[in-house]
PDB file of N, CA and C in Angstrom:
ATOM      1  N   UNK A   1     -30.323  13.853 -13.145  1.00  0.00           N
ATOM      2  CA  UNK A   1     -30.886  12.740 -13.877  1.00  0.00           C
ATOM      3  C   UNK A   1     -32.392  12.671 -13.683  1.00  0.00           C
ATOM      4  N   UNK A   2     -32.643  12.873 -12.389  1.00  0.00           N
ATOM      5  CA  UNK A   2     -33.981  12.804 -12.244  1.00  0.00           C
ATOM      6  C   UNK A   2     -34.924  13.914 -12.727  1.00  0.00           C
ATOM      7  N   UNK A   3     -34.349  15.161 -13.000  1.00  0.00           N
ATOM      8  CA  UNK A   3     -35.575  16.303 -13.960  1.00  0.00           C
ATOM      9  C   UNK A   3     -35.291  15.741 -15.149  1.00  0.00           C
ATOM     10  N   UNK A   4     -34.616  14.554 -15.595  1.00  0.00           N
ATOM     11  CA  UNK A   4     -34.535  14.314 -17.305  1.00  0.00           C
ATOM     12  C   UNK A   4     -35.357  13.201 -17.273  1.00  0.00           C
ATOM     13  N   UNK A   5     -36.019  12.289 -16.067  1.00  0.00           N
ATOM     14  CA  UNK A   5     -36.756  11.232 -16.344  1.00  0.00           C
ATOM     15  C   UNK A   5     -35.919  10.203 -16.223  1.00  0.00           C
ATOM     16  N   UNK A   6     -34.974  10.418 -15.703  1.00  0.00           N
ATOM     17  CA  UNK A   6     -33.567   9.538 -15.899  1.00  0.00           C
ATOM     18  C   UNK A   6     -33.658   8.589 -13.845  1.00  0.00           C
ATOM     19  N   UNK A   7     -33.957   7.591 -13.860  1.00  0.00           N
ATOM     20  CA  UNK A   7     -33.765   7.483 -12.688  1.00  0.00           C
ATOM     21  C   UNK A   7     -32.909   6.307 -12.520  1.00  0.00           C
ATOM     22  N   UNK A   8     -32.043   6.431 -11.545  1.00  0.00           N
ATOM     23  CA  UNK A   8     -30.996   5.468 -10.603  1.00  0.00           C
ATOM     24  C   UNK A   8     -31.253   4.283 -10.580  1.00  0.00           C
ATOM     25  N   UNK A   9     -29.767   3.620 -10.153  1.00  0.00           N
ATOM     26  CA  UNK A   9     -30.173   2.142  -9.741  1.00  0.00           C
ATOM     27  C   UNK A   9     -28.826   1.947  -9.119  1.00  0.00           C
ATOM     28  N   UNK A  10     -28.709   0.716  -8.818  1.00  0.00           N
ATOM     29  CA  UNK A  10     -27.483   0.313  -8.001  1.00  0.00           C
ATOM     30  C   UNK A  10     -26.357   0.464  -9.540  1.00  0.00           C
ATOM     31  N   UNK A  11     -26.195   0.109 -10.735  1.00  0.00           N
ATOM     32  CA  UNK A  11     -25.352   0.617 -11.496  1.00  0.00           C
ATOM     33  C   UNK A  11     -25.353   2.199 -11.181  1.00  0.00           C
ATOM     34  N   UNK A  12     -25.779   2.922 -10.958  1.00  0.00           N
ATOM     35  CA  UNK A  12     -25.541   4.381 -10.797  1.00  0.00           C
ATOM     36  C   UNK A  12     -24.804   4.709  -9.960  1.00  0.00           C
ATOM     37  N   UNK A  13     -25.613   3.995  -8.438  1.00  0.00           N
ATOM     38  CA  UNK A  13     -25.077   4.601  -7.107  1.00  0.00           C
ATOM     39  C   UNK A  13     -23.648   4.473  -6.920  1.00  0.00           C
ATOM     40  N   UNK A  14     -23.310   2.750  -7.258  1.00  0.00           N
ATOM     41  CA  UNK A  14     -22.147   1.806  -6.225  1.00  0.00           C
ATOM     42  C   UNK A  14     -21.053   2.980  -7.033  1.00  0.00           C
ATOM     43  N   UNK A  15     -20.955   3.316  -8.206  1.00  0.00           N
ATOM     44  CA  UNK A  15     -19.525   3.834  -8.927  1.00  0.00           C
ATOM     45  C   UNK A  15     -19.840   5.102  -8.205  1.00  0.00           C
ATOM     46  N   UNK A  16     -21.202   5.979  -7.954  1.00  0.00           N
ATOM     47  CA  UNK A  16     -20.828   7.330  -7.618  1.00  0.00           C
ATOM     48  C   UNK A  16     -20.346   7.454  -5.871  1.00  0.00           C
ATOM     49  N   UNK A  17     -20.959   6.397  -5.627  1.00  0.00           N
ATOM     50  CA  UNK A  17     -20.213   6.452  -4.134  1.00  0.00           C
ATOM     51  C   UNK A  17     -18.189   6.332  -4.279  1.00  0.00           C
ATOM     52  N   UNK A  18     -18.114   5.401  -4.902  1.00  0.00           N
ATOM     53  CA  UNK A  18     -16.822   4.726  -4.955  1.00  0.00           C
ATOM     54  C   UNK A  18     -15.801   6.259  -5.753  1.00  0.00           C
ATOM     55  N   UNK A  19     -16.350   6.773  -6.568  1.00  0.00           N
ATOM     56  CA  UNK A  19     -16.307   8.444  -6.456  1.00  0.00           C
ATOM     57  C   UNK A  19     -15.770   9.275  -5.409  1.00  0.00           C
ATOM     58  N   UNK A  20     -17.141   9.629  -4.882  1.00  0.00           N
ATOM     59  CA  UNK A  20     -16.843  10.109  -3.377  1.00  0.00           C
ATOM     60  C   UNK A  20     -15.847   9.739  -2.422  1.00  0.00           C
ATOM     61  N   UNK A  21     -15.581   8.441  -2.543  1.00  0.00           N
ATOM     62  CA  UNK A  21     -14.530   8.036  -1.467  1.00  0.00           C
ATOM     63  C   UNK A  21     -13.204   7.849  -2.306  1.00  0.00           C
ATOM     64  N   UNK A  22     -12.910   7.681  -3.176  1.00  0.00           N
ATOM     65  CA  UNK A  22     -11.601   7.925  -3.879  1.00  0.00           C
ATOM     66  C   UNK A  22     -11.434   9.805  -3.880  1.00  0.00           C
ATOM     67  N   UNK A  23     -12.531  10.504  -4.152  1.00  0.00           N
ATOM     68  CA  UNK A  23     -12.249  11.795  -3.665  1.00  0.00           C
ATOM     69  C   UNK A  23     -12.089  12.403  -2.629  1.00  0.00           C
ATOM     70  N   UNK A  24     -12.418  11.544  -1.341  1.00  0.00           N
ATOM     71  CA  UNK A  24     -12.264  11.992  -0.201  1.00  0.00           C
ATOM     72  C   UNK A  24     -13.037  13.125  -0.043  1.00  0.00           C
ATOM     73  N   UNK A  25     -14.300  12.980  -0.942  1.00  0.00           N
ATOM     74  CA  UNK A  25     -15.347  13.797  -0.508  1.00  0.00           C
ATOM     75  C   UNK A  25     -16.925  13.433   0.275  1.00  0.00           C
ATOM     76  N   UNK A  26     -16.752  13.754   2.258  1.00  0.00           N
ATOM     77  CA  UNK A  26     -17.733  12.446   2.416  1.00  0.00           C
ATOM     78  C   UNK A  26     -18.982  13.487   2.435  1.00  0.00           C
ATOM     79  N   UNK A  27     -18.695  15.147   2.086  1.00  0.00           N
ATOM     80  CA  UNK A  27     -20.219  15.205   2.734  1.00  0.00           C
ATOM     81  C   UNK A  27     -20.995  14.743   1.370  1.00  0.00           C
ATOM     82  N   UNK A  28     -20.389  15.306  -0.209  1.00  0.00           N
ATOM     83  CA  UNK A  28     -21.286  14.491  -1.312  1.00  0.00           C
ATOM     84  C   UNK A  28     -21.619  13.042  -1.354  1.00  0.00           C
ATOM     85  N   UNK A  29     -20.553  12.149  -0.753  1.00  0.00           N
ATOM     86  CA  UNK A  29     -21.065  11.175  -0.597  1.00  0.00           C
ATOM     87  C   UNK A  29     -22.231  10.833   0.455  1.00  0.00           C
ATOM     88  N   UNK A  30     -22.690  11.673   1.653  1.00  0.00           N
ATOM     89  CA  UNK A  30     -23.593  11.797   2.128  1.00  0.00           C
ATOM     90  C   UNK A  30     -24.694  11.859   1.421  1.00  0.00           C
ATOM     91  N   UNK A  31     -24.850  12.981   1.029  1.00  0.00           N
ATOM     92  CA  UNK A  31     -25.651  12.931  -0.268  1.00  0.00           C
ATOM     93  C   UNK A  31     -25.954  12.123  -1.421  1.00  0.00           C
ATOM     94  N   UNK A  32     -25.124  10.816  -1.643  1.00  0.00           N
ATOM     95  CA  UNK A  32     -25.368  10.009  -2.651  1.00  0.00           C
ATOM     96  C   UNK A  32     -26.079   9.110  -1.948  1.00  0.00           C
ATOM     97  N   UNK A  33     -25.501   9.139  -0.231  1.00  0.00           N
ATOM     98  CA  UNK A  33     -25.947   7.932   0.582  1.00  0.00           C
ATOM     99  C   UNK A  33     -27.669   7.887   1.159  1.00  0.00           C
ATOM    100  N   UNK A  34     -27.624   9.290   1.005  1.00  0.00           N
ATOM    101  CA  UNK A  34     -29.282   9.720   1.455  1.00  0.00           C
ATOM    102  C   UNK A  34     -30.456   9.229   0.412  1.00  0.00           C
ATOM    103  N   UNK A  35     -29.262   9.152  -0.872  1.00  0.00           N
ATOM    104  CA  UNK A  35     -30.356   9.476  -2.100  1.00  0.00           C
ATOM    105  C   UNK A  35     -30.734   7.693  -2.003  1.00  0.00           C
ATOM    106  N   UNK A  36     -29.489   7.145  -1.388  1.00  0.00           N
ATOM    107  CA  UNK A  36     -29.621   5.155  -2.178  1.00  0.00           C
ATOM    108  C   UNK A  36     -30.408   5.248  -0.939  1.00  0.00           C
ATOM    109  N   UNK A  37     -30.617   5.705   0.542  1.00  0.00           N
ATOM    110  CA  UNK A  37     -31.760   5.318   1.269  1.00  0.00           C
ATOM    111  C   UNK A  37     -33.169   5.600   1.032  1.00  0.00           C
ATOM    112  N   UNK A  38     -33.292   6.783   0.665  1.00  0.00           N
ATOM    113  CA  UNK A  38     -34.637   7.276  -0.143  1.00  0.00           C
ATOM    114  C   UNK A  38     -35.273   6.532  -1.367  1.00  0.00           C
ATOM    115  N   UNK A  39     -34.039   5.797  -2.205  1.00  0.00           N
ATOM    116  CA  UNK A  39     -34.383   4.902  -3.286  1.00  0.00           C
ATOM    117  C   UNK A  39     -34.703   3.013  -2.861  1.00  0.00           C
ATOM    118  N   UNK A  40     -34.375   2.867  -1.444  1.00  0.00           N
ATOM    119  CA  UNK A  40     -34.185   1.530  -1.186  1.00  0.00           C
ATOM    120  C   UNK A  40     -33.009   0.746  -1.569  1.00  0.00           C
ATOM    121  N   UNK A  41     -32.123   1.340  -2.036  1.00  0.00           N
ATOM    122  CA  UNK A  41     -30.811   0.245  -2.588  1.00  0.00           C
ATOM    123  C   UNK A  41     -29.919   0.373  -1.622  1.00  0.00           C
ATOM    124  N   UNK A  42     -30.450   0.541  -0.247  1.00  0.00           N
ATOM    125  CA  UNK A  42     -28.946   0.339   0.559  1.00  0.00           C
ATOM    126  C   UNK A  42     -28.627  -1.112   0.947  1.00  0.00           C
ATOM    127  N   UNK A  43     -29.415  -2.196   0.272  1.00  0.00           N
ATOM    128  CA  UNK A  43     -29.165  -3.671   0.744  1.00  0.00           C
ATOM    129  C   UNK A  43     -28.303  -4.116  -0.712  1.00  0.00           C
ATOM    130  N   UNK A  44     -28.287  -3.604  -1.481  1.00  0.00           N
ATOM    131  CA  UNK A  44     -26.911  -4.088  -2.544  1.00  0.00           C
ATOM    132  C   UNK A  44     -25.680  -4.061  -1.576  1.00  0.00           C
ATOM    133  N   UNK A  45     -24.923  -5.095  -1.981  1.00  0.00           N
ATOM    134  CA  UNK A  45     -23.625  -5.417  -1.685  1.00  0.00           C
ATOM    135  C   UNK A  45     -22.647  -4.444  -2.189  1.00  0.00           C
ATOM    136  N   UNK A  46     -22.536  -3.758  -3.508  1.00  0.00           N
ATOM    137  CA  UNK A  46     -22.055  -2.897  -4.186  1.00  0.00           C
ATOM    138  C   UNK A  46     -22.022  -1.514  -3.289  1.00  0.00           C
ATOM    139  N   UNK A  47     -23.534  -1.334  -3.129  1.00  0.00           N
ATOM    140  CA  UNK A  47     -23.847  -0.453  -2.570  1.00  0.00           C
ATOM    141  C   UNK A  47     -22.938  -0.256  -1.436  1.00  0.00           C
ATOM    142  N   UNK A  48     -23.412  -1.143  -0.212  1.00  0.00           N
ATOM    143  CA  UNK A  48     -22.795  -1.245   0.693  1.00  0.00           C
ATOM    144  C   UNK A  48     -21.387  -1.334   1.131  1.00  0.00           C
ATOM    145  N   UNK A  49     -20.943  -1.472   0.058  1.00  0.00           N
ATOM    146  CA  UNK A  49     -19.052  -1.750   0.231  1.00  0.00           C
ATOM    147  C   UNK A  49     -19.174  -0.047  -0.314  1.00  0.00           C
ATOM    148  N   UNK A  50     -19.378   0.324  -1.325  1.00  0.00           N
ATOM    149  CA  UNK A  50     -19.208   1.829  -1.394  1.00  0.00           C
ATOM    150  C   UNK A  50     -19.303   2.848   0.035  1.00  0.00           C
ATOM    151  N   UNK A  51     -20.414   2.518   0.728  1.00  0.00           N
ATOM    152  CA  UNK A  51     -20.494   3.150   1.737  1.00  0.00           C
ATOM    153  C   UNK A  51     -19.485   2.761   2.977  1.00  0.00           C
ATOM    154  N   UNK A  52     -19.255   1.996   3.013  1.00  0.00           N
ATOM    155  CA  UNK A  52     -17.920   1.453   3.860  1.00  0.00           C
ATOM    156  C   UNK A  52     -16.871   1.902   3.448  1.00  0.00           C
ATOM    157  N   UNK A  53     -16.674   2.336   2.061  1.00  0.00           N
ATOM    158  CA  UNK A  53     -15.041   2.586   1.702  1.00  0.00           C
ATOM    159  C   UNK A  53     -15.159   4.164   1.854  1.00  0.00           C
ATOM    160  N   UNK A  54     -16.362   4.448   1.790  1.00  0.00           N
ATOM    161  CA  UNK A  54     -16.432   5.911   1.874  1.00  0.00           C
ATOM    162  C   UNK A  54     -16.323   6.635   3.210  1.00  0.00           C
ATOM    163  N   UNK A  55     -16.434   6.106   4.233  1.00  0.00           N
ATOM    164  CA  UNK A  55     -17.046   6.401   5.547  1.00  0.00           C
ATOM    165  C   UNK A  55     -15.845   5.577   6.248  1.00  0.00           C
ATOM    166  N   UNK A  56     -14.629   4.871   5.579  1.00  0.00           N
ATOM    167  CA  UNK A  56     -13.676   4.770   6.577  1.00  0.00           C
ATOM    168  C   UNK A  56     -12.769   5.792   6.784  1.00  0.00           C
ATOM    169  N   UNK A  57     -12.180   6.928   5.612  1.00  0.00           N
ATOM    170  CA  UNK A  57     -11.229   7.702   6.118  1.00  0.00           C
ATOM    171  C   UNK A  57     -11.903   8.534   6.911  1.00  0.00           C
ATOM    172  N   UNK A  58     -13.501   8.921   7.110  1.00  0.00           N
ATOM    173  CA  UNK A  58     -13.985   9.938   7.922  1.00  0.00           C
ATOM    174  C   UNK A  58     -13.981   9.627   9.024  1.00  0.00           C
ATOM    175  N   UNK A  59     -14.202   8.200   9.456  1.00  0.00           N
ATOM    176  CA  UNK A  59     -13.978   7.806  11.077  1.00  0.00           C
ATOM    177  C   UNK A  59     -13.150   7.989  11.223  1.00  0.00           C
ATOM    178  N   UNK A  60     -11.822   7.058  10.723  1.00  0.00           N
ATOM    179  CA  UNK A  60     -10.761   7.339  10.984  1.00  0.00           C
ATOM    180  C   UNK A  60      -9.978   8.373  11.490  1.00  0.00           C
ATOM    181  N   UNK A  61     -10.293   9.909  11.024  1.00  0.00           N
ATOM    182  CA  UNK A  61     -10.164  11.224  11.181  1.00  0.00           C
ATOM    183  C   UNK A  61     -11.012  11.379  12.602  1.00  0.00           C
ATOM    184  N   UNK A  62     -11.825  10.720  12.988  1.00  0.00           N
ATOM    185  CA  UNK A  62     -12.281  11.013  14.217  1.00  0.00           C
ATOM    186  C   UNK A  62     -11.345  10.737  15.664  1.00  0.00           C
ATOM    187  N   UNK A  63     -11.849  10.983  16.284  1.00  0.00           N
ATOM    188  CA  UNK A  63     -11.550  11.254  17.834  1.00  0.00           C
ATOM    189  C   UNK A  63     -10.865  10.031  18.583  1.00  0.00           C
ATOM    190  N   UNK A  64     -11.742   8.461  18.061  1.00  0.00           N
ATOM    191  CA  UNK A  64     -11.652   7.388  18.726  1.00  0.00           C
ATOM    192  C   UNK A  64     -10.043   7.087  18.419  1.00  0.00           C
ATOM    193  N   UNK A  65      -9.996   6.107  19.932  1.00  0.00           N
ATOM    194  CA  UNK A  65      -8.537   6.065  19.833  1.00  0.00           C
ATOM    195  C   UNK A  65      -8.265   4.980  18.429  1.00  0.00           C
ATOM    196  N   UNK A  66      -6.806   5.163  18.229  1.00  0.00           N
ATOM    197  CA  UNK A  66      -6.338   4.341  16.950  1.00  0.00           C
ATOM    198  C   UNK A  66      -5.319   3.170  17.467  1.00  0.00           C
ATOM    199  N   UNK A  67      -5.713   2.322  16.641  1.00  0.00           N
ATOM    200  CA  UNK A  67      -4.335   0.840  17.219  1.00  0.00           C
ATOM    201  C   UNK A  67      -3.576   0.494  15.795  1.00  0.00           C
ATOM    202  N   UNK A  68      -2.350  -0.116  15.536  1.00  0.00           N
ATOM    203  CA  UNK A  68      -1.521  -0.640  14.572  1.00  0.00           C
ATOM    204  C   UNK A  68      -2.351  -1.069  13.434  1.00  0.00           C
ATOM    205  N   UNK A  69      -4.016  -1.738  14.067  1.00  0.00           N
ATOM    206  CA  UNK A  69      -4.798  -2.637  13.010  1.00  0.00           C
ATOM    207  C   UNK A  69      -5.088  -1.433  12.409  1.00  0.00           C
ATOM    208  N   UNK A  70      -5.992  -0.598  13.283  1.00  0.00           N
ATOM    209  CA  UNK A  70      -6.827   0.509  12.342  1.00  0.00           C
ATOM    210  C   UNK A  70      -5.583   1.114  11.468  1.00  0.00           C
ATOM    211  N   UNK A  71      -4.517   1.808  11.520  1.00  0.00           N
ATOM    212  CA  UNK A  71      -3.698   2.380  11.109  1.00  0.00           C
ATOM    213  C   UNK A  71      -3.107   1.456   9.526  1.00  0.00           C
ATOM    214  N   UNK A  72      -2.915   0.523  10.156  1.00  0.00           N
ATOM    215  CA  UNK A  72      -2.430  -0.486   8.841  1.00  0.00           C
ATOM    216  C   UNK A  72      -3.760  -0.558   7.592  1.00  0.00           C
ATOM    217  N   UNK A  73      -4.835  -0.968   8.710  1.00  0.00           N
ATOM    218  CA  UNK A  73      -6.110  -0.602   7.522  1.00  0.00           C
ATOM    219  C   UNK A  73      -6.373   0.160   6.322  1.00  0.00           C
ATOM    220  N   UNK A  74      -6.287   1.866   6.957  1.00  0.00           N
ATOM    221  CA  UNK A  74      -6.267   2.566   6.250  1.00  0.00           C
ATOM    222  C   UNK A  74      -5.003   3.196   5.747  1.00  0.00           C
ATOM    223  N   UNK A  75      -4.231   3.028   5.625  1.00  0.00           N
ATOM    224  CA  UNK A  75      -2.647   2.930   5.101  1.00  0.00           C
ATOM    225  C   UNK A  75      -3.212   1.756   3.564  1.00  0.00           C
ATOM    226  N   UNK A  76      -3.501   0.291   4.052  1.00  0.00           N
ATOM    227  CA  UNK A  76      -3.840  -0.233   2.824  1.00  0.00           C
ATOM    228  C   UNK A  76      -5.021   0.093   2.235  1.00  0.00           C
ATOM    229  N   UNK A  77      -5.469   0.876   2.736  1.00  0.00           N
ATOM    230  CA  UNK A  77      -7.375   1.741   2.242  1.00  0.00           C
ATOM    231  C   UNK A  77      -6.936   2.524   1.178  1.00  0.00           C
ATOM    232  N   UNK A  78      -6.096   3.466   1.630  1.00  0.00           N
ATOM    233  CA  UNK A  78      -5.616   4.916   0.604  1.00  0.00           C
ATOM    234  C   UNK A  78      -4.768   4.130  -0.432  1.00  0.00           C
ATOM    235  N   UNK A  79      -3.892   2.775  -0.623  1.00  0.00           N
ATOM    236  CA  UNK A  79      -3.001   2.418  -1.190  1.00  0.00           C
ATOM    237  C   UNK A  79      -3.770   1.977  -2.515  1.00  0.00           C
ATOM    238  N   UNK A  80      -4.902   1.412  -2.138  1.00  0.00           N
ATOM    239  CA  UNK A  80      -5.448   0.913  -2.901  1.00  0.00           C
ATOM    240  C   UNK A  80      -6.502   1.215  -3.556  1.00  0.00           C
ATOM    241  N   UNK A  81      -6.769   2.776  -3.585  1.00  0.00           N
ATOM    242  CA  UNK A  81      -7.615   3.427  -3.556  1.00  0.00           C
ATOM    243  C   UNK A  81      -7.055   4.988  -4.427  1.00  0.00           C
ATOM    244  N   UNK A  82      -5.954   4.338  -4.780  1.00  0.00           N
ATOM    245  CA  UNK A  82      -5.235   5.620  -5.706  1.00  0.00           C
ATOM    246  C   UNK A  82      -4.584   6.950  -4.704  1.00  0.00           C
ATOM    247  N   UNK A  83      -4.725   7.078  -3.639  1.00  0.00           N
ATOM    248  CA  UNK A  83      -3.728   7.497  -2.803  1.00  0.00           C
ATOM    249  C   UNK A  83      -2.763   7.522  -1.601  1.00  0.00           C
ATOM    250  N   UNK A  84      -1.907   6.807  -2.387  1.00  0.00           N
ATOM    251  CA  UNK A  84      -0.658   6.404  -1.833  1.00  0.00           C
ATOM    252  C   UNK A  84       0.125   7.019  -1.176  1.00  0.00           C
ATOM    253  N   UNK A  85       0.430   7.902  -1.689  1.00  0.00           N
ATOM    254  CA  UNK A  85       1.099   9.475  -0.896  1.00  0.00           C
ATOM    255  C   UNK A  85       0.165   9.666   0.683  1.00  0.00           C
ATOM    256  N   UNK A  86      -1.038   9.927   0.679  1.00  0.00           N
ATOM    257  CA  UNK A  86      -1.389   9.773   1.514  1.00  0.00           C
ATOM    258  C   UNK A  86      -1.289   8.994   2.821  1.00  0.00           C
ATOM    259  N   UNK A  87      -1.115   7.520   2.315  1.00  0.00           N
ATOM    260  CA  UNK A  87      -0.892   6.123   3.026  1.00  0.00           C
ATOM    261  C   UNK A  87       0.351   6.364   3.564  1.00  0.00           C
ATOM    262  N   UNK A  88       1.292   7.287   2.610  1.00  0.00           N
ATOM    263  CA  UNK A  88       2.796   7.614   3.355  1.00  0.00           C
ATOM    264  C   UNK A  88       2.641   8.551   4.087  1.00  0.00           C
ATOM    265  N   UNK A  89       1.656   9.682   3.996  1.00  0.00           N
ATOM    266  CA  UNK A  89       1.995  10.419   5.197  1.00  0.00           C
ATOM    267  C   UNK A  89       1.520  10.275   6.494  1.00  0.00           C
ATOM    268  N   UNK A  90       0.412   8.992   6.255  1.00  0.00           N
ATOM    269  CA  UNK A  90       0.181   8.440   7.287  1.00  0.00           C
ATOM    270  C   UNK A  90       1.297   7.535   8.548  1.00  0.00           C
ATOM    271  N   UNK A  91       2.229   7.010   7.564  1.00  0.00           N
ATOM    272  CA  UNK A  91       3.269   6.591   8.280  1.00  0.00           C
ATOM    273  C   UNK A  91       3.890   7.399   8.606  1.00  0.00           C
ATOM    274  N   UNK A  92       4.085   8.261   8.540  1.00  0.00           N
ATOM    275  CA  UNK A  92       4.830   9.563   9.199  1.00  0.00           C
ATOM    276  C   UNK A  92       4.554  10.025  10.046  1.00  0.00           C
ATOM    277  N   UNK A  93       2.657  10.449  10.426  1.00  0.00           N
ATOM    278  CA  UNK A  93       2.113  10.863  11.302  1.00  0.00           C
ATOM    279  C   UNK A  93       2.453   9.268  12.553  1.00  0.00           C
ATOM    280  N   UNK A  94       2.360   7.773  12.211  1.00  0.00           N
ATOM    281  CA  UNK A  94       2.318   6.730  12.811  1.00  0.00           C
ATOM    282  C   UNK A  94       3.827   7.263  13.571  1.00  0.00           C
ATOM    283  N   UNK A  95       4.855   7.455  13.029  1.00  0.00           N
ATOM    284  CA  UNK A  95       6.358   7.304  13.409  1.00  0.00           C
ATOM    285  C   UNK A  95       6.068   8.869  14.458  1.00  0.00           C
ATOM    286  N   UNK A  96       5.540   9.621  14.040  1.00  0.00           N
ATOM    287  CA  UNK A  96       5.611  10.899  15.097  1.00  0.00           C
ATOM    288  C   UNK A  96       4.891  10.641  16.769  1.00  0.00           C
ATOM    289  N   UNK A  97       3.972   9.905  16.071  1.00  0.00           N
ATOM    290  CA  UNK A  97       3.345   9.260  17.692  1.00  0.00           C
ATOM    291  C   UNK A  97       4.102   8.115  18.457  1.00  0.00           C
ATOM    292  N   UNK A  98       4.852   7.722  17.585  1.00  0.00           N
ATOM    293  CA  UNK A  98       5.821   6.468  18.521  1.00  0.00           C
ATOM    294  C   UNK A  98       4.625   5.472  18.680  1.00  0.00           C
ATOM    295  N   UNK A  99       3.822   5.232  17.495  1.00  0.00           N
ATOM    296  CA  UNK A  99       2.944   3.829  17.314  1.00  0.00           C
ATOM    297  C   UNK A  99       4.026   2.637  16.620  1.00  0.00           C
ATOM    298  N   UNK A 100       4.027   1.609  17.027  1.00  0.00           N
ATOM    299  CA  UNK A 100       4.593   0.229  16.971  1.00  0.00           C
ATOM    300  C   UNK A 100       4.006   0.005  15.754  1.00  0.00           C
ATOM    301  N   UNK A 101       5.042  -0.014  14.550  1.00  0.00           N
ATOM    302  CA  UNK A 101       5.096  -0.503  13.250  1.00  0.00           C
ATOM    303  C   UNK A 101       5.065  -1.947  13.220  1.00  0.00           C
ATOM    304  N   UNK A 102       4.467  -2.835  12.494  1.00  0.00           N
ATOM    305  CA  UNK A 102       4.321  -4.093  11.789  1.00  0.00           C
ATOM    306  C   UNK A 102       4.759  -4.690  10.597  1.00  0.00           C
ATOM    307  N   UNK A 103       4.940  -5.811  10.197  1.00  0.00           N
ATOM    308  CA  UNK A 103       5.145  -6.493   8.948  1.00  0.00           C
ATOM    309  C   UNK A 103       3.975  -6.055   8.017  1.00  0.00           C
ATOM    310  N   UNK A 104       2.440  -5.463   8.545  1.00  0.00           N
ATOM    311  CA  UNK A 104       1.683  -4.929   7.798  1.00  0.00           C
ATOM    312  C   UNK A 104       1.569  -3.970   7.070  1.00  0.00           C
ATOM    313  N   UNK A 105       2.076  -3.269   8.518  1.00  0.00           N
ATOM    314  CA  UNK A 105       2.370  -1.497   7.827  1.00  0.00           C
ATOM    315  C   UNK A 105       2.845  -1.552   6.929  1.00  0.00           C
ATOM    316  N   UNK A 106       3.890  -2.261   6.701  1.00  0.00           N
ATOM    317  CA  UNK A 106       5.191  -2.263   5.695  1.00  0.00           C
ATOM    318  C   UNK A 106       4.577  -2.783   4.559  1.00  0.00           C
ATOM    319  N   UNK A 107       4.142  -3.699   4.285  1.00  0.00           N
ATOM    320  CA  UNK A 107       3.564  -4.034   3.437  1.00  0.00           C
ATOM    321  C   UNK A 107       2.467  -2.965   2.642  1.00  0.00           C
ATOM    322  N   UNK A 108       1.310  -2.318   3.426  1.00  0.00           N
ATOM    323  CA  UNK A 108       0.552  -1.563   3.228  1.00  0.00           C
ATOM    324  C   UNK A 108       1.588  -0.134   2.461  1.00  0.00           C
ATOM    325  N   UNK A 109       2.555   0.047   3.177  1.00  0.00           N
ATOM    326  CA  UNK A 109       3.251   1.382   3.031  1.00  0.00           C
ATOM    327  C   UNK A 109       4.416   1.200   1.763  1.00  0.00           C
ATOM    328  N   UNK A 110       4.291  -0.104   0.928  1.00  0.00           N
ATOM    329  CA  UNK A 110       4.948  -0.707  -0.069  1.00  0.00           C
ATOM    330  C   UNK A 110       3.972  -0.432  -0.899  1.00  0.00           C
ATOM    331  N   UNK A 111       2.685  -0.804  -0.735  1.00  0.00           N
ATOM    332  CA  UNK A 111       1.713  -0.757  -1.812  1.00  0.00           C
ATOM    333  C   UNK A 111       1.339   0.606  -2.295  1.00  0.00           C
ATOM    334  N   UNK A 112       1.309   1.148  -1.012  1.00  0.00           N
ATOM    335  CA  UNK A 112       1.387   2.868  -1.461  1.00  0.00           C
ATOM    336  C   UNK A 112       2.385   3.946  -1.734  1.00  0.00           C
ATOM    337  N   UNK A 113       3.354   2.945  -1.578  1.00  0.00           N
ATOM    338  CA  UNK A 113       4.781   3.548  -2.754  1.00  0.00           C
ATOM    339  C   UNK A 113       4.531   3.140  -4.334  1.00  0.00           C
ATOM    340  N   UNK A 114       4.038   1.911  -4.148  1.00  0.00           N
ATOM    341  CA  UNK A 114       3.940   1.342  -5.669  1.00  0.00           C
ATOM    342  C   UNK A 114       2.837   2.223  -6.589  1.00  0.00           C
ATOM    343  N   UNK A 115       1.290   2.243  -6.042  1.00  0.00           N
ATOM    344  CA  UNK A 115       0.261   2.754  -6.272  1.00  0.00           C
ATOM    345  C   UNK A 115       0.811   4.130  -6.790  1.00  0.00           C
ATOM    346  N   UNK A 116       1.700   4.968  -6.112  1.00  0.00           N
ATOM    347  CA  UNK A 116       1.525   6.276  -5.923  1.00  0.00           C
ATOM    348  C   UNK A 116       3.004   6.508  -7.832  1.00  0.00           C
ATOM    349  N   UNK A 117       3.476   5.200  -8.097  1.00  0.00           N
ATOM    350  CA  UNK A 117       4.634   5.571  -8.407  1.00  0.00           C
ATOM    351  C   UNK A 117       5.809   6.181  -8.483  1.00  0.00           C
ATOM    352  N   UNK A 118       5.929   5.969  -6.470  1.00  0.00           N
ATOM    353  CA  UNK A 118       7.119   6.055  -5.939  1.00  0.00           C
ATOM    354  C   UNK A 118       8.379   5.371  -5.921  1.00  0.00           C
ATOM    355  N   UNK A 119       8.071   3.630  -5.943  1.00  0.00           N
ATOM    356  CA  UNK A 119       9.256   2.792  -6.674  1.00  0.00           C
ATOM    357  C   UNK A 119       9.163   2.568  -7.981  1.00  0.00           C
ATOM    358  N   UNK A 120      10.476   2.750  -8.495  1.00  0.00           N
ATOM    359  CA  UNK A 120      10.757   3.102  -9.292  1.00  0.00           C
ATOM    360  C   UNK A 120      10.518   1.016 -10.222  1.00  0.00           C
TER     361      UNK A 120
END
């Protein structure tokens, strides 16, 4: 956009982030995130929830330990976020560790049956 004279704004960024994280792609979203700091729009709200939705399954995938909350979180993160399947195989990986299921999980792991059009 920018060799066409074409330049950004928070309508540009917030959907291409929200992109990135429905693709589960964080290093481009890195790259979108570098570009909204270089431009000044990392104080939009838009903005900022993009970068949060983008940058939770990558922590998540990290090292730090996990509890029922974080787990239920992103269980309802992926559900609602167009992958559901995912959110289920997360409960699977939850049931292999012998982590203590909730009225949340369940809920979360309903939404990502529904999302995914698993119930029928």
């Amino acid at each position: 956009m920018k060799s066409r004279g074409i330049w950004s704004d928070e309508f540009t960024f917030a959907p291409l982030l929200k992109s990135c994280s429905n693709l589960l792609d964080v290093k481009m979203g890195q790259g979108v995130h570098k570009e909204v700091i270089s431009v000044g729009f990392e104080s939009f709200s838009s903005i900022r929830i993009g970068i949060v939705e983008l940058n939770s399954f990558h922590c998540f995938q990290g090292h730090a330990p996990k509890n029922v909350v974080s787990w239920n979180a992103m269980i309802s993160d992926l559900a609602f976020n167009g992958k559901g399947e995912l959110g289920v195989d997360l409960l699977e990986e939850m049931l292999l560790k012998d982590m203590k299921l909730n009225d949340v999980t369940f809920v979360g792991v309903l939404a990502c049956c529904a999302h995914a059009g698993l119930v029928p």
